[in-house]
C-alpha atoms as a PDB file:
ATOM      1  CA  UNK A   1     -33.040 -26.080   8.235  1.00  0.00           C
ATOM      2  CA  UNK A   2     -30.195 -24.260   9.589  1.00  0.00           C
ATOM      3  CA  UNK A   3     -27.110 -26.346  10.914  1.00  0.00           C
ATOM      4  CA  UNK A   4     -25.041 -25.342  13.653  1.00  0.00           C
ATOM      5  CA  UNK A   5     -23.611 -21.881  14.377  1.00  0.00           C
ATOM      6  CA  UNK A   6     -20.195 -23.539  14.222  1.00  0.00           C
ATOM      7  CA  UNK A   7     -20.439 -25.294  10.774  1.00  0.00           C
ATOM      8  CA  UNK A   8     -22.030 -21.911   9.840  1.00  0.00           C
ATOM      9  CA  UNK A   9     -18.934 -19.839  10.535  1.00  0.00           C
ATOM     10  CA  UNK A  10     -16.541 -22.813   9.594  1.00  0.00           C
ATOM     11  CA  UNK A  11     -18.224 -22.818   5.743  1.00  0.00           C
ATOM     12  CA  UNK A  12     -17.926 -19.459   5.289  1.00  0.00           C
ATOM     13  CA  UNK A  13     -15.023 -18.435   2.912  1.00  0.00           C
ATOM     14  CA  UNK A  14     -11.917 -16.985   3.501  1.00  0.00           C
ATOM     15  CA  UNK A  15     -11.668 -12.748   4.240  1.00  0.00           C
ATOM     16  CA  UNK A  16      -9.717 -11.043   1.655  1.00  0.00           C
ATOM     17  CA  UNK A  17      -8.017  -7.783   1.302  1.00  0.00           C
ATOM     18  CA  UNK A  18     -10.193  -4.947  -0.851  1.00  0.00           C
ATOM     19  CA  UNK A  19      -7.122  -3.533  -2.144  1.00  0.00           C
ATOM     20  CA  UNK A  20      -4.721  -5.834  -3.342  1.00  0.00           C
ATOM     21  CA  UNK A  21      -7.556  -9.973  -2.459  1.00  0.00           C
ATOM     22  CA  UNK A  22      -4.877 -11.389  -0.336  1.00  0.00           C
ATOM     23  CA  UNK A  23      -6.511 -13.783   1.779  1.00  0.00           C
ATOM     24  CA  UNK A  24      -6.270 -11.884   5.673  1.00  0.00           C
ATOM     25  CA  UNK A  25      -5.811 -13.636   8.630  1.00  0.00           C
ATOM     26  CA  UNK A  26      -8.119 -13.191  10.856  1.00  0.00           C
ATOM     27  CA  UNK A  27      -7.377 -12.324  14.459  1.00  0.00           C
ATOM     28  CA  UNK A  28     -10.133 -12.317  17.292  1.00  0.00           C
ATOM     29  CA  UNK A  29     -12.420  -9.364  17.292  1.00  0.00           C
ATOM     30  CA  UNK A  30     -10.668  -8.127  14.467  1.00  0.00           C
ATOM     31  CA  UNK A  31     -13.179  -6.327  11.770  1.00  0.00           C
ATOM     32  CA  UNK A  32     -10.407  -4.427   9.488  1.00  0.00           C
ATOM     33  CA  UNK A  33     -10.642  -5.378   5.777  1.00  0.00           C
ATOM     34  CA  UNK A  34      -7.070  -5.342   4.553  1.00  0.00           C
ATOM     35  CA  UNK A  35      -4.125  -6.934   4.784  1.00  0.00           C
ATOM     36  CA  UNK A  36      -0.904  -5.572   7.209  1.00  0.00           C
ATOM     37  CA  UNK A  37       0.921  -5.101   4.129  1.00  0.00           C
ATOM     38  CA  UNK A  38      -1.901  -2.735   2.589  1.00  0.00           C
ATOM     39  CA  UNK A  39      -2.397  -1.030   5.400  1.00  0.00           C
ATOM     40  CA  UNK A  40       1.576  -0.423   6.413  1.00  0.00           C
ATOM     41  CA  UNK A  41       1.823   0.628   2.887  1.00  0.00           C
ATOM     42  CA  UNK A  42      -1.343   3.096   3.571  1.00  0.00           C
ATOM     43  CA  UNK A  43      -0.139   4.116   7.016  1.00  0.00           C
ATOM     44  CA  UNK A  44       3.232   4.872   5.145  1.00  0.00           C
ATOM     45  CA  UNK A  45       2.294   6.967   1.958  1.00  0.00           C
ATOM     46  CA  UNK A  46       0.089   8.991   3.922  1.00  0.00           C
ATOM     47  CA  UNK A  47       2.538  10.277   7.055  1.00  0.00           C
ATOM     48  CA  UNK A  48       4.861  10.828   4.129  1.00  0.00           C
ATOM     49  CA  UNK A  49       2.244  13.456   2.502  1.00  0.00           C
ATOM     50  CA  UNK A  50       2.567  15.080   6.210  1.00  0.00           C
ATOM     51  CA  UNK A  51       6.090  15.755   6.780  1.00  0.00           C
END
């Protein structure tokens, strides 16, 4: 039998980055799957491509 919802969502393991596994810190209603430092370096690289 199922426990709680709570113990559910407390067992579950830790969200990591895809690009570099850095365990993310999740933030409520927040579904992105990297880090800040993958995605400033993302955000970075690519306005550089633009200019």
């Amino acid at each position: 039998m199922l426990g709680s919802a709570v113990e559910f969502f407390r067992n579950l393991p830790p969200k990591v980055c895809t690009d570099c596994g850095k365990e993310i810190e999740e933030q409520h209603e927040a579904y992105h799957n990297k880090c800040d430092n993958c995605i400033d370096t993302e955000y970075w690289s690519s306005s550089k491509e633009t200019a």
